[in-house]
N, C-alpha and C. Protein backbone atom coordinates (compact mmCIF):
# COMPACT_ATOMS: atom_id res chain seq x y z
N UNK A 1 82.18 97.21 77.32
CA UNK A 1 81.77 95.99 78.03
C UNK A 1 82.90 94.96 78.04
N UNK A 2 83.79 94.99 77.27
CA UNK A 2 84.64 93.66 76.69
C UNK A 2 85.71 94.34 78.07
N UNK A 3 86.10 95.65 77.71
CA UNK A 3 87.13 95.77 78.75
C UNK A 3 86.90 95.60 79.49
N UNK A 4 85.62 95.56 80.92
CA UNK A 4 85.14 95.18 82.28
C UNK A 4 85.52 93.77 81.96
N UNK A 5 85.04 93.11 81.61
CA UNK A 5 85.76 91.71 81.61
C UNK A 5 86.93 91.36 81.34
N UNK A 6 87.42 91.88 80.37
CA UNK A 6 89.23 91.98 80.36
C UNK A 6 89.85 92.08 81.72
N UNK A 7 89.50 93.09 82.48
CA UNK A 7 89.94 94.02 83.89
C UNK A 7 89.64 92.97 84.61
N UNK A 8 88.71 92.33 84.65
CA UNK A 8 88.31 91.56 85.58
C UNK A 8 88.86 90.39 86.00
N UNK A 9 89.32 90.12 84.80
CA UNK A 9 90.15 88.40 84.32
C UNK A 9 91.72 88.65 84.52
N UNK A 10 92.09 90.00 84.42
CA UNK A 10 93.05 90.16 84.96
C UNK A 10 93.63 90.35 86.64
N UNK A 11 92.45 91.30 87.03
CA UNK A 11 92.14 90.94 88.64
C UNK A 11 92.29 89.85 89.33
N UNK A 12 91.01 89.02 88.81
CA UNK A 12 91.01 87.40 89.37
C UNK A 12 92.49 86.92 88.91
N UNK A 13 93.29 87.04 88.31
CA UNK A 13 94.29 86.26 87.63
C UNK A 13 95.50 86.67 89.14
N UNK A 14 95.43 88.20 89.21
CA UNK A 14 96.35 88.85 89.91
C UNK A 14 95.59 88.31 91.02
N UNK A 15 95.10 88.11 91.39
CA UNK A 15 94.25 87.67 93.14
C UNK A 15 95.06 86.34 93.63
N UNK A 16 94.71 85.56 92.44
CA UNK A 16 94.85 83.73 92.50
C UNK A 16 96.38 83.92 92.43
N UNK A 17 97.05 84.33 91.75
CA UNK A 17 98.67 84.65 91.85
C UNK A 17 98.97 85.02 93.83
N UNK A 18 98.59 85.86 94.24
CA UNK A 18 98.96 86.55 95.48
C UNK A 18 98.36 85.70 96.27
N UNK A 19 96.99 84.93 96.23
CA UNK A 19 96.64 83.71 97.28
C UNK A 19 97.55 82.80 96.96
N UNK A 20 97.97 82.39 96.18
CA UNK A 20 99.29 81.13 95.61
C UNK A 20 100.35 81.67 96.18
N UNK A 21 101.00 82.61 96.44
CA UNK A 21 102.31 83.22 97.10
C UNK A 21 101.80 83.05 98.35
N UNK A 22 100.64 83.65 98.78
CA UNK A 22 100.35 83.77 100.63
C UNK A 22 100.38 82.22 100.59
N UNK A 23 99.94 81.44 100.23
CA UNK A 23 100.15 79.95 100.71
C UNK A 23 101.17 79.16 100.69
N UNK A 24 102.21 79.79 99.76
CA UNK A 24 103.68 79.08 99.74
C UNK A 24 104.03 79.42 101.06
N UNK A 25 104.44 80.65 101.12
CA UNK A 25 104.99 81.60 102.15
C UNK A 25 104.23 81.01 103.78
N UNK A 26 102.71 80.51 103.91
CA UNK A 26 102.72 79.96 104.84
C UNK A 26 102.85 78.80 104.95
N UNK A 27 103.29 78.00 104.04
CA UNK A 27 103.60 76.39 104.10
C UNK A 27 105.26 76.51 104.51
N UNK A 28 105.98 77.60 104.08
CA UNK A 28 107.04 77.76 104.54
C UNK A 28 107.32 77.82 105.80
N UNK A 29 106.68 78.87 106.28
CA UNK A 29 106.38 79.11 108.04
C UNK A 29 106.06 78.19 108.05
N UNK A 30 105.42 77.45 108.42
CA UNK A 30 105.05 76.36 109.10
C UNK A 30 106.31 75.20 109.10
N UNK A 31 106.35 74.70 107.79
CA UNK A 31 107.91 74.14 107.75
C UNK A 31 109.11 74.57 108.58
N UNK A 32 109.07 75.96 108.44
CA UNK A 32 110.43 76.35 109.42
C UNK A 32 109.91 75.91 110.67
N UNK A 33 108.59 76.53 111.29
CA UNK A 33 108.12 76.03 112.43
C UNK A 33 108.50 74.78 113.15
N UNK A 34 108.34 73.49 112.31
CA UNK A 34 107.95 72.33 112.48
C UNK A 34 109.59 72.10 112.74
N UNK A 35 110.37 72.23 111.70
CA UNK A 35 112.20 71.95 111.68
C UNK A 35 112.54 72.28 112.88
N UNK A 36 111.77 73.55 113.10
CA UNK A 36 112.69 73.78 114.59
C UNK A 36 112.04 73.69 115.64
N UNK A 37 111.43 73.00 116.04
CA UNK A 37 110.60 72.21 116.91
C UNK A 37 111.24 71.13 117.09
N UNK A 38 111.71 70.33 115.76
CA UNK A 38 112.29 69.25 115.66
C UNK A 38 113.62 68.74 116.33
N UNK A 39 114.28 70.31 115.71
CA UNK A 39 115.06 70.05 116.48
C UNK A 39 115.93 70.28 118.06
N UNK A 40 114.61 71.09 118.20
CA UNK A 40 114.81 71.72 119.75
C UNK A 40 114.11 70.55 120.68
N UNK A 41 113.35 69.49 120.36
CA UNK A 41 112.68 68.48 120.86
C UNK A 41 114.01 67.40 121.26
């Protein structure tokens, strides 16, 4: 029983890590987006 929850907490841990990267990575895009908009405007 202890290990299903171990596994689990490690899962969620590894999840919230890879949603935290997908959201850098699209705040980035978007940033590049926006720069060069900027400066093509």
């Amino acid at each position: 029983m202890a290990a299903t929850i171990y596994s689990e907490k490690i899962y969620l841990s590894i999840m919230s890590q890879k949603k935290a990267i997908a959201l850098k990575k699209q705040q980035r895009e978007q940033n590049n987006f926006y720069g060069y908009n900027y400066y093509t405007i």
